[in-house]
N, C-alpha and C. Protein backbone atom coordinates (compact mmCIF):
# COMPACT_ATOMS: atom_id res chain seq x y z
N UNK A 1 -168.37 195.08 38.88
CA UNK A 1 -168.43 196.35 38.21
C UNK A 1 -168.15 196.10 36.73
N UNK A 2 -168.85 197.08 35.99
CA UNK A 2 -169.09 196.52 34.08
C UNK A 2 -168.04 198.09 33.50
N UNK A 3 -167.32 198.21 33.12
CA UNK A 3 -167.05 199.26 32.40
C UNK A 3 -167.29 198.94 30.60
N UNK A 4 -167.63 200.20 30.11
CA UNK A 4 -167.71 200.16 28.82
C UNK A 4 -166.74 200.55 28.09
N UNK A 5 -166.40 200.35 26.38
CA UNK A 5 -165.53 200.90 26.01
C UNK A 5 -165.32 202.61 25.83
N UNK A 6 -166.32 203.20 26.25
CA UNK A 6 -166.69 204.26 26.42
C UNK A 6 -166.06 204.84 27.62
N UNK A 7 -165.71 204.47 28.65
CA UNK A 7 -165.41 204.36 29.62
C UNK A 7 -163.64 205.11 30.03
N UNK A 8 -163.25 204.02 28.87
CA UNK A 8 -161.96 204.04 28.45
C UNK A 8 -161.23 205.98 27.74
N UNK A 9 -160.03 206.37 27.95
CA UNK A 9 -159.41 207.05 27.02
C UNK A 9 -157.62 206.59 26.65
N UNK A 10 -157.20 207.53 25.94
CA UNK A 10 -155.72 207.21 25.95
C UNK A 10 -154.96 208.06 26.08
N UNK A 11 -153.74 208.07 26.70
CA UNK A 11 -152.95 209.26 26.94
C UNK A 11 -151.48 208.95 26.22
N UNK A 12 -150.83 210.11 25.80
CA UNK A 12 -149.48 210.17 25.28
C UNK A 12 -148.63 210.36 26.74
N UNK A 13 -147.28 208.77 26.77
CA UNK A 13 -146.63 209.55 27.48
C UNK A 13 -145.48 209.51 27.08
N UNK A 14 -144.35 211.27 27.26
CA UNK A 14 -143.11 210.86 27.13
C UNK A 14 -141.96 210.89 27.67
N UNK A 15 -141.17 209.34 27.48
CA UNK A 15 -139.91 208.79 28.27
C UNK A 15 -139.05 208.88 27.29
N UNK A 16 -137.88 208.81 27.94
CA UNK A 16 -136.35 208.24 27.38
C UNK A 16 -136.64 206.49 27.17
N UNK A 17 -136.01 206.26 26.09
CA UNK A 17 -136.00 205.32 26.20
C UNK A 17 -134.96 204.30 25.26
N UNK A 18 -134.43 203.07 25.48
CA UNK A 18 -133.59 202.91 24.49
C UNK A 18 -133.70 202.75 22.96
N UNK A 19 -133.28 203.33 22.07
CA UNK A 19 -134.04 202.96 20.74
C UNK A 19 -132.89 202.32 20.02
N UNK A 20 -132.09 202.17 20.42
CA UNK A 20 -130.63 201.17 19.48
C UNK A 20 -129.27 200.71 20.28
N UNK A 21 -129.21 199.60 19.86
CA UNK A 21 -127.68 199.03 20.84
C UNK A 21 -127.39 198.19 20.06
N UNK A 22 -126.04 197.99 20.46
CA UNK A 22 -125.15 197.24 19.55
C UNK A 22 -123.84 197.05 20.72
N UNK A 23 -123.26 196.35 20.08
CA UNK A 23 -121.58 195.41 21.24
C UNK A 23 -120.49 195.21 19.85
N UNK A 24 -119.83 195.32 20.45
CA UNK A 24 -117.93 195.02 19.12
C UNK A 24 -116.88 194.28 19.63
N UNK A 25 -116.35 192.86 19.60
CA UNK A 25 -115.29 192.32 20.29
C UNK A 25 -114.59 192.87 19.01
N UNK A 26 -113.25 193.05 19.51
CA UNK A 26 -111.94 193.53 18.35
C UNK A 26 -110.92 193.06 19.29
N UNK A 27 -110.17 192.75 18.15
CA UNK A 27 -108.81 192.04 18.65
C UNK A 27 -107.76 192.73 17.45
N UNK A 28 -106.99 193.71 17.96
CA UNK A 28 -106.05 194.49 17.07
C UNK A 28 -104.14 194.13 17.81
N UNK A 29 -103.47 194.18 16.98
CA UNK A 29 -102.17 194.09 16.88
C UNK A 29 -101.41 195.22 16.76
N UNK A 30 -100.87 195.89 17.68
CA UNK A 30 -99.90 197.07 17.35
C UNK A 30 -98.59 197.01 17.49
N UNK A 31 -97.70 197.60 17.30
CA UNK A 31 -96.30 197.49 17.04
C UNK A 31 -95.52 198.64 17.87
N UNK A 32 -95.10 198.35 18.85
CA UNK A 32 -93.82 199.56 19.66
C UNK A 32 -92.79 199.20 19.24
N UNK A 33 -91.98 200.21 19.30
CA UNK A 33 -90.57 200.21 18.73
C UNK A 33 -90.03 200.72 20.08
N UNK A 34 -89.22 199.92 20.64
CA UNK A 34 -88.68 199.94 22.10
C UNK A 34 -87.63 200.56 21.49
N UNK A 35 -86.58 201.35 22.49
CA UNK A 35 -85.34 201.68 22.60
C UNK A 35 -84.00 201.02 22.10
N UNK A 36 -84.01 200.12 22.69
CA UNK A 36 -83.01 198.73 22.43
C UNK A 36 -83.38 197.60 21.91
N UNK A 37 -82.71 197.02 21.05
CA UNK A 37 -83.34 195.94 20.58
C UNK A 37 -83.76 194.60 21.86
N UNK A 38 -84.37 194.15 22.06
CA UNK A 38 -85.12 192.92 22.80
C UNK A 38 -84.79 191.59 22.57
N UNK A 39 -84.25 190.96 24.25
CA UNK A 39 -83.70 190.00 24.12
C UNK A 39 -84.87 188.97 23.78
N UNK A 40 -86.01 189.39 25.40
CA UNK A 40 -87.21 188.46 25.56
C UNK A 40 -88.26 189.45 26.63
N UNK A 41 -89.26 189.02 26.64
CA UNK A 41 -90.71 190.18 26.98
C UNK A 41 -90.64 189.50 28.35
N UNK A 42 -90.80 190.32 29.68
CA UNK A 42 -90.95 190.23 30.97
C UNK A 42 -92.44 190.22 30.94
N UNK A 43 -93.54 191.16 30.13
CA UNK A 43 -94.77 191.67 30.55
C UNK A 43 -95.04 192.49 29.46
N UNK A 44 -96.57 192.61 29.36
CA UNK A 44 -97.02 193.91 28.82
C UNK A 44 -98.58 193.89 29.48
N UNK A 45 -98.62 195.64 29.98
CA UNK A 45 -99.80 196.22 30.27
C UNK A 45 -100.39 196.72 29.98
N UNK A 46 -102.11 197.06 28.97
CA UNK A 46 -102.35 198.04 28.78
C UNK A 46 -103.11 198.47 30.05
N UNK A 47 -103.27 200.11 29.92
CA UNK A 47 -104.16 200.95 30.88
C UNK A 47 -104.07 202.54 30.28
N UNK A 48 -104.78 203.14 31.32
CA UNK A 48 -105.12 204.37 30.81
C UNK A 48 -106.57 205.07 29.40
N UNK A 49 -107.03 203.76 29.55
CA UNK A 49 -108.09 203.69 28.82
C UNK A 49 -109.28 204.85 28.66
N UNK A 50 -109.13 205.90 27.79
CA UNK A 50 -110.09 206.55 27.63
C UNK A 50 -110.88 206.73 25.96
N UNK A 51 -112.35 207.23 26.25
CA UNK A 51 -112.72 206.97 24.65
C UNK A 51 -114.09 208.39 25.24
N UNK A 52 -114.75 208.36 23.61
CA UNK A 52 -115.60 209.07 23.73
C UNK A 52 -116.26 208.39 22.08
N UNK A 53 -117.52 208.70 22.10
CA UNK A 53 -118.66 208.44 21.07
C UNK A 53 -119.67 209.26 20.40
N UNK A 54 -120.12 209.13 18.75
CA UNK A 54 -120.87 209.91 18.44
C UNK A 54 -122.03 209.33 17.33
N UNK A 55 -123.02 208.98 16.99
CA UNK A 55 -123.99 208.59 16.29
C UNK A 55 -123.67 209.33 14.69
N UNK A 56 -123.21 208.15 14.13
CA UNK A 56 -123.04 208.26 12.47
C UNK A 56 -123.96 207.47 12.05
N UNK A 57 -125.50 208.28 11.64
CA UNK A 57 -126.00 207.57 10.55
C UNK A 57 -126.42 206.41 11.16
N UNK A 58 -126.57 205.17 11.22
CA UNK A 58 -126.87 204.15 11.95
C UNK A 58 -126.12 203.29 12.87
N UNK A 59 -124.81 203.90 13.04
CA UNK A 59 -123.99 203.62 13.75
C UNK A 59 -123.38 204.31 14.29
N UNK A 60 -122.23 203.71 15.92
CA UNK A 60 -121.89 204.48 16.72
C UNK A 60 -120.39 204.59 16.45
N UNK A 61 -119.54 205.77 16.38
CA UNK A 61 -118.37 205.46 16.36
C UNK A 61 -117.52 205.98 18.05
N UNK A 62 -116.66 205.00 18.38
CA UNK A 62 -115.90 205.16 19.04
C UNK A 62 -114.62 205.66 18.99
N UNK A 63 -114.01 206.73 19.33
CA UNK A 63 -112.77 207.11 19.69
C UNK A 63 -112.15 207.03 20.64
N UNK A 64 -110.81 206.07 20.88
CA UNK A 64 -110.38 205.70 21.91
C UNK A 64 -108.90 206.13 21.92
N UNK A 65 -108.62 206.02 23.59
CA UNK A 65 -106.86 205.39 23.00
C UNK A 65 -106.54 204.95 24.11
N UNK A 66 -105.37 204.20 24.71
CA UNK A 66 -104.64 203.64 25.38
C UNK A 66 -103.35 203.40 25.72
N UNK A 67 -102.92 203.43 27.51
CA UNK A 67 -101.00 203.21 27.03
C UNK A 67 -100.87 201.72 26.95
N UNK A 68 -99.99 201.00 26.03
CA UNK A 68 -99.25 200.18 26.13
C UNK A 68 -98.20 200.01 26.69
N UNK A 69 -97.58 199.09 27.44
CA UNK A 69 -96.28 199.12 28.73
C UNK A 69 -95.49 197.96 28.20
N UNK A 70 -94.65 197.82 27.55
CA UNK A 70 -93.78 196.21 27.54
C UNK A 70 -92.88 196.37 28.10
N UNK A 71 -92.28 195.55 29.34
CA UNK A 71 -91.23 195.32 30.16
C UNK A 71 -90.78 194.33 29.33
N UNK A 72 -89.35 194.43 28.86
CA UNK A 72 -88.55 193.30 27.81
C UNK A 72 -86.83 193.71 28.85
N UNK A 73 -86.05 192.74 28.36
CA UNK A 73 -84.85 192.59 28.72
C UNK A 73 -84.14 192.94 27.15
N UNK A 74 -83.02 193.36 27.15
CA UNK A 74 -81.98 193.65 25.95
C UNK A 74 -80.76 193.13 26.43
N UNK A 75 -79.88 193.72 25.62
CA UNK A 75 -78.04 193.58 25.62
C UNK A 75 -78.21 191.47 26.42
N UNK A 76 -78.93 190.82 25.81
CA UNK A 76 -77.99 189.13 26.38
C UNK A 76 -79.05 189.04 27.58
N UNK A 77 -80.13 189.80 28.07
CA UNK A 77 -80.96 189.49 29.19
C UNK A 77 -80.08 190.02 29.99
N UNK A 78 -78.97 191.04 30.09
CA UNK A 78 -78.46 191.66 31.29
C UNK A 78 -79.02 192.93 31.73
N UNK A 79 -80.01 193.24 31.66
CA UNK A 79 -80.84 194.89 31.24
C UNK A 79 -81.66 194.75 31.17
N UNK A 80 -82.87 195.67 31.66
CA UNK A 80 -84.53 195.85 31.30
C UNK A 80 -84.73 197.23 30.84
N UNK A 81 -85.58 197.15 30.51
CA UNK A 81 -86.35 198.52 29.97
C UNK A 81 -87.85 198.44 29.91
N UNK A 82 -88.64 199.31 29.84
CA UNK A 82 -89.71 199.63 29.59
C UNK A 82 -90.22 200.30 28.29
N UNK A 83 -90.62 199.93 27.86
CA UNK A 83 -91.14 200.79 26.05
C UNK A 83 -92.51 200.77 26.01
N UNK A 84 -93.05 202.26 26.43
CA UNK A 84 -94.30 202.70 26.73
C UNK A 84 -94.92 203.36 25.00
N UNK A 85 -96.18 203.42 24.98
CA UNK A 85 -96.26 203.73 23.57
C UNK A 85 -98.57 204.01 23.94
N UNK A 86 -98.85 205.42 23.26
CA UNK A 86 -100.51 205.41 23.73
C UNK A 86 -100.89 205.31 21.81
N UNK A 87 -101.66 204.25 22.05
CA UNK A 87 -102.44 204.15 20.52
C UNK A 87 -103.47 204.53 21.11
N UNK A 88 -104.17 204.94 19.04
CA UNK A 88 -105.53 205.21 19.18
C UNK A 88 -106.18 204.45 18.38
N UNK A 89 -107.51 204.09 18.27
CA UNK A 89 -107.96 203.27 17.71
C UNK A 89 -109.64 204.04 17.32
N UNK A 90 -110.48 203.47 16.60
CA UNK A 90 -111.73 204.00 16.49
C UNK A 90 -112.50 202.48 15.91
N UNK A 91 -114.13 202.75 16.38
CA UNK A 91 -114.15 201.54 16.48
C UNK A 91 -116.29 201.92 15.93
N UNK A 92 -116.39 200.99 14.74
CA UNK A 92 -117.90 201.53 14.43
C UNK A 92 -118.66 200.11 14.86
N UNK A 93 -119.62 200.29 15.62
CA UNK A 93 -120.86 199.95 16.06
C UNK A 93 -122.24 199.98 15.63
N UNK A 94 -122.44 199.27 14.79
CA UNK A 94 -123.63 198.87 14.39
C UNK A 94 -124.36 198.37 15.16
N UNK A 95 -125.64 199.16 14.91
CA UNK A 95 -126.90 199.33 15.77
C UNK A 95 -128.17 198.39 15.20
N UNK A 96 -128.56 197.95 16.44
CA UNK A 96 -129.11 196.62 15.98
C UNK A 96 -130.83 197.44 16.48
N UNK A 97 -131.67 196.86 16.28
CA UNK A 97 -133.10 196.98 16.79
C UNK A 97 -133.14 198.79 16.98
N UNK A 98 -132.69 198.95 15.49
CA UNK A 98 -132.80 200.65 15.84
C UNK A 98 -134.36 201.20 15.59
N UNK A 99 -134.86 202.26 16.84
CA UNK A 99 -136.04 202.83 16.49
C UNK A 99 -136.44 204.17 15.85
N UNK A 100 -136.22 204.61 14.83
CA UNK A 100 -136.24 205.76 13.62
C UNK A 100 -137.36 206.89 14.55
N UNK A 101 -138.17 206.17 14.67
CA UNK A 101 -139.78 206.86 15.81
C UNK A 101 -139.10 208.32 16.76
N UNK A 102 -137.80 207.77 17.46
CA UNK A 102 -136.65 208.35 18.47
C UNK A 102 -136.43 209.85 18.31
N UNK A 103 -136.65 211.07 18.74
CA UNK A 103 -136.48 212.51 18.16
C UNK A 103 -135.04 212.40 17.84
N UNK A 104 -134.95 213.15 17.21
CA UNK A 104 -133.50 212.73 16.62
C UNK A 104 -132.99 213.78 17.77
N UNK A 105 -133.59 215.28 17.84
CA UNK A 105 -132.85 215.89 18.69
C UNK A 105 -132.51 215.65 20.18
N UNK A 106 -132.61 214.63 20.62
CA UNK A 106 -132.82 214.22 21.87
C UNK A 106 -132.00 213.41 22.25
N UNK A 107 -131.46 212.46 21.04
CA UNK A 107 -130.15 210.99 21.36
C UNK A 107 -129.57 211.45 21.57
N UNK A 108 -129.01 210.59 22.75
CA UNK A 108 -127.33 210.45 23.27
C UNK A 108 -126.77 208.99 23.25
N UNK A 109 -125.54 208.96 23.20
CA UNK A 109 -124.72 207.89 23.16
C UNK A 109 -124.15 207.65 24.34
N UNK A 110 -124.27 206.65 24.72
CA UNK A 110 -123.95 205.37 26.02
C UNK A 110 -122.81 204.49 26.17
N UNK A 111 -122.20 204.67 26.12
CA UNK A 111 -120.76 203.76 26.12
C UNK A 111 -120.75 202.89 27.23
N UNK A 112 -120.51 201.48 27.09
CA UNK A 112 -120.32 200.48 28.40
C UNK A 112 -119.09 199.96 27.88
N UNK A 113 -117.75 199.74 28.66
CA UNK A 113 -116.80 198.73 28.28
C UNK A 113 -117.30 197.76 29.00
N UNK A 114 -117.57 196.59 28.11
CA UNK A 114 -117.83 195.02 28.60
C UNK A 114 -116.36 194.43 28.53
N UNK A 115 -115.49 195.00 28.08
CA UNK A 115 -114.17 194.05 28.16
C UNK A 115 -113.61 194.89 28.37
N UNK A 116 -112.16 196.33 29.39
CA UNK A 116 -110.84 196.82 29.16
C UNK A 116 -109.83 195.75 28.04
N UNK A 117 -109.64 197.08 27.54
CA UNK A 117 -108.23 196.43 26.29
C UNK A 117 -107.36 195.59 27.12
N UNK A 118 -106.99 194.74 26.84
CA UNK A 118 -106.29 193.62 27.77
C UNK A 118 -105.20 193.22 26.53
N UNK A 119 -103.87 193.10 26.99
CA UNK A 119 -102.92 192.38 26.45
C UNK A 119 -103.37 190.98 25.92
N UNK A 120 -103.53 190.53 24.99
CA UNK A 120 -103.59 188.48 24.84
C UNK A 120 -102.12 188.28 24.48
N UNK A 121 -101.27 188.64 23.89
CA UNK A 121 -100.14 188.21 23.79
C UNK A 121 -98.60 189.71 23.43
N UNK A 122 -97.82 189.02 23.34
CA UNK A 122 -96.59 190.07 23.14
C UNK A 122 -95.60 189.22 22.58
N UNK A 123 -95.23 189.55 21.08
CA UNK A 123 -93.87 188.98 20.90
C UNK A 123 -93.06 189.70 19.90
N UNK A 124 -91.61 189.35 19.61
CA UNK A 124 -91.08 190.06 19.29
C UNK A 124 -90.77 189.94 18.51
N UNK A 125 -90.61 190.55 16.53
CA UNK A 125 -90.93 190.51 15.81
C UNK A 125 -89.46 189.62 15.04
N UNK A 126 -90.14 189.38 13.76
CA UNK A 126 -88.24 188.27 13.25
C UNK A 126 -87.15 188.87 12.89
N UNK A 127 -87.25 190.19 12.86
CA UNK A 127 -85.85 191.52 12.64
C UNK A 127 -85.29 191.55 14.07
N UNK A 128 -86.18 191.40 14.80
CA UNK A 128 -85.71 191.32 16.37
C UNK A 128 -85.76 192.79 17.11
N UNK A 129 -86.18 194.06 16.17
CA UNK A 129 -86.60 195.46 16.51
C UNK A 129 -87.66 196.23 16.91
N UNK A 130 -88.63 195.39 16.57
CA UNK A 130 -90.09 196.00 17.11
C UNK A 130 -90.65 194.56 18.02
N UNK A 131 -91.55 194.66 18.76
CA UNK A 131 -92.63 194.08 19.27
C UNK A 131 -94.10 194.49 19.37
N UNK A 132 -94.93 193.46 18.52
CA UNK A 132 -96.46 192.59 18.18
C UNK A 132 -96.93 192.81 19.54
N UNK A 133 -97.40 193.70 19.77
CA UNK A 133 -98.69 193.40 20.98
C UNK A 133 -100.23 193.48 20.64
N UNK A 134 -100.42 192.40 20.58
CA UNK A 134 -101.92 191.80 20.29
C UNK A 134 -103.14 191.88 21.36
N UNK A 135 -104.12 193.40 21.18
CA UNK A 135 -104.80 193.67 22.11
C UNK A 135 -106.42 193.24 22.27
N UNK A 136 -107.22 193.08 23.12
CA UNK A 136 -108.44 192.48 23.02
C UNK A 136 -108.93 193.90 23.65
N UNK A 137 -110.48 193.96 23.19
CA UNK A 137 -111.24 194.87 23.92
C UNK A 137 -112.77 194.44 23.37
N UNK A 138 -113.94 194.81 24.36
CA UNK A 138 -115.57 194.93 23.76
C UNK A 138 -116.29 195.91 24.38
N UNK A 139 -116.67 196.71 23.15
CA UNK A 139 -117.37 197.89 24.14
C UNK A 139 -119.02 197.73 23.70
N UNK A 140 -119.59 198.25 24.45
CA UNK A 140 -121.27 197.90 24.35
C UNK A 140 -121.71 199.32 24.30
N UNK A 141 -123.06 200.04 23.25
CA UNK A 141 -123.42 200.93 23.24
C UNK A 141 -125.08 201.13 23.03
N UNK A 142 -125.46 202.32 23.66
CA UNK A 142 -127.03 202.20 23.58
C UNK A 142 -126.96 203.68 23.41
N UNK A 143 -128.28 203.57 22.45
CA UNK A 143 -128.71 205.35 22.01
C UNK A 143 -130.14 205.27 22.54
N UNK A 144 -130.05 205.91 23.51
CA UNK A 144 -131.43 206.56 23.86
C UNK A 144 -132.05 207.85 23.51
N UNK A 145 -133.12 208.02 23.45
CA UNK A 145 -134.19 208.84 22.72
C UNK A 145 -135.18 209.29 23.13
N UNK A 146 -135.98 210.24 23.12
CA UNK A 146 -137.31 210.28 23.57
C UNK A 146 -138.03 210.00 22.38
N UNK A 147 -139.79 209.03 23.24
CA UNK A 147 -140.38 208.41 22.49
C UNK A 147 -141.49 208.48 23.00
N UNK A 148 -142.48 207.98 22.21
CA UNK A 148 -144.04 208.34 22.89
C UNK A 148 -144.80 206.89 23.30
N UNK A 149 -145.41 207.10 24.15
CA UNK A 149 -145.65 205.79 24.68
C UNK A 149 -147.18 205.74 24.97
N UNK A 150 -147.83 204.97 23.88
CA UNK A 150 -149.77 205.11 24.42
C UNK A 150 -150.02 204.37 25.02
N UNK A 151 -150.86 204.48 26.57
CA UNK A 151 -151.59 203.73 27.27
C UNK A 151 -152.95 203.94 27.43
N UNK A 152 -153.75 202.84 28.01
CA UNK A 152 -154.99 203.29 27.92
C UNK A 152 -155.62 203.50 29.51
N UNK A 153 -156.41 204.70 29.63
CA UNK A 153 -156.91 205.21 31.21
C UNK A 153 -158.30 204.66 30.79
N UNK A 154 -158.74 204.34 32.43
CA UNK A 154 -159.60 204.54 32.74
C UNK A 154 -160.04 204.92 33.90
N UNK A 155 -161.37 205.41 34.00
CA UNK A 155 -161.51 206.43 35.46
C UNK A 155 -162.05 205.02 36.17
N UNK A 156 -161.72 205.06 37.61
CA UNK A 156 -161.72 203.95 38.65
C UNK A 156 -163.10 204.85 39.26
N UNK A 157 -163.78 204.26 39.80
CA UNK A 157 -165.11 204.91 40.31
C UNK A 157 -165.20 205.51 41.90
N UNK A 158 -165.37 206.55 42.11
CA UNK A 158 -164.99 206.93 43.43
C UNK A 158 -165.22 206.19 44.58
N UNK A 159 -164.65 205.83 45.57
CA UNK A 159 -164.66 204.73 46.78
C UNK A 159 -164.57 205.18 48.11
N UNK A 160 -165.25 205.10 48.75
CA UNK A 160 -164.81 205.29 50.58
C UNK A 160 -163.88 204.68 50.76
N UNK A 161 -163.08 205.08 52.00
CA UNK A 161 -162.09 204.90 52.28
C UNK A 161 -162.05 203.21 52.87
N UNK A 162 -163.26 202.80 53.46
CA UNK A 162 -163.32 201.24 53.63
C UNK A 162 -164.15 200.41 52.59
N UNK A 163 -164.11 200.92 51.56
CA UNK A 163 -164.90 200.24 50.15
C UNK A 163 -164.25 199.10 50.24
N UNK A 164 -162.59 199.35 49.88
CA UNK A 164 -161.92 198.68 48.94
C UNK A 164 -160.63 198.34 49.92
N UNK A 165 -159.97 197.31 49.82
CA UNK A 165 -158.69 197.34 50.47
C UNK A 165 -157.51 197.65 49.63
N UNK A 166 -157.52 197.80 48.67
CA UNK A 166 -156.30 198.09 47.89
C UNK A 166 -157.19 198.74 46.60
N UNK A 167 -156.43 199.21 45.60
CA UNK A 167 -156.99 199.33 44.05
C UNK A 167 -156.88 198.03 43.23
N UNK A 168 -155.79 197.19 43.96
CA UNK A 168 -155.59 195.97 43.00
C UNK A 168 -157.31 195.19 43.20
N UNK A 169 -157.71 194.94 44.02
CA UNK A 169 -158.90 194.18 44.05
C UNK A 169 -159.67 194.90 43.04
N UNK A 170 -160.38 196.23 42.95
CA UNK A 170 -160.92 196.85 42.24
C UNK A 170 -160.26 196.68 40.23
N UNK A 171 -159.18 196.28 40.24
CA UNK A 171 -158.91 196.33 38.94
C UNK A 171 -158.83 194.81 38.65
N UNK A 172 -159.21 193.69 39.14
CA UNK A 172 -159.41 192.69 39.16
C UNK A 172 -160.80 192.35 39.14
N UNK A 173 -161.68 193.24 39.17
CA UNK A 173 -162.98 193.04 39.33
C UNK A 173 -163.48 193.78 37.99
N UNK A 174 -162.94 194.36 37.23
CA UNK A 174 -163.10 195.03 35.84
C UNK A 174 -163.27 193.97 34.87
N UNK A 175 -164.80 194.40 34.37
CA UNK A 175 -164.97 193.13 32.96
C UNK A 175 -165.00 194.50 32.46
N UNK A 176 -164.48 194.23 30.80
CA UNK A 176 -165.03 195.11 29.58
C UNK A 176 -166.21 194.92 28.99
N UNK A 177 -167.28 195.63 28.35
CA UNK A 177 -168.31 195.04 27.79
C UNK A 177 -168.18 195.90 26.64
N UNK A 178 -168.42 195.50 25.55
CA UNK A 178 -168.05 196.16 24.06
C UNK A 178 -169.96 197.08 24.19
């Protein structure tokens, strides 16, 4: 079978689709001021991790926050305590392979944590009153959009039901002729 370019049309179609992403490792340091001064650090946990996001301009900003937990000993290591403390943090995301094409009225923002804020270290500062907790986190973000997508149709030629065994044979048998 010969189809011509005549043959051929094109249709608009429209999807969601991703038009910008971007990822952020950050490694930030915050400071609790426990109750009692601190002999030596048992632990620290973060959790409670919540955030939300909004498209600035070519980038995404994140608003987050989190509790911090340090279990430390005081008074000589005869005593524990806990010194709980929720930071916030905000965090901009630059958007890589962004597509402008994207309705603007249509983006939304995608938040993936590729890393929870995780403790890397805890120590206690040289006044001996606060404690350094040094936090890791990576969050990954995608703005999707609606976008238009051209393909090209062509009409397949009408077939009995035992013509053909599939359509794939039939579209394998398609030459173009200009």
């Amino acid at each position: 079978m010969v189809l011509s370019t005549k043959d051929f049309s094109y249709r608009e179609i429209v999807a969601n689709a991703v038009c910008g992403r971007g990822s952020k490792y950050s490694q930030t340091t915050y400071t609790v001021r426990p109750a009692n001064r601190p002999s030596t650090i048992g632990g620290c946990w973060v959790m409670n991790h919540h955030y939300d996001a909004e498209l600035v301009g070519d980038y995404v900003e994140v608003h987050g926050r989190f509790d911090i937990n340090v279990w430390y000993s005081y008074n000589g290591n005869s005593e524990t305590a806990v010194a709980k403390d929720t930071v916030s943090y905000v965090e901009q995301i630059a958007l890589r392979d962004l597509d402008v094409a994207c309705e603007r009225d249509s983006r939304q923002v995608e938040v993936r944590v590729l890393q929870n804020p995780n403790c890397l270290d805890a120590t206690i500062t040289g006044n001996g009153s606060e404690i350094l907790v040094r936090v890791e986190k990576e969050m990954g973000v995608e703005l999707i959009g609606q976008t238009k997508l051209c393909v090209v149709t062509a009409e397949l030629p009408k077939k009995k039901d035992d013509d053909f065994a599939d359509e794939d044979e039939v579209l394998e048998e398609v030459e173009i002729e200009d």
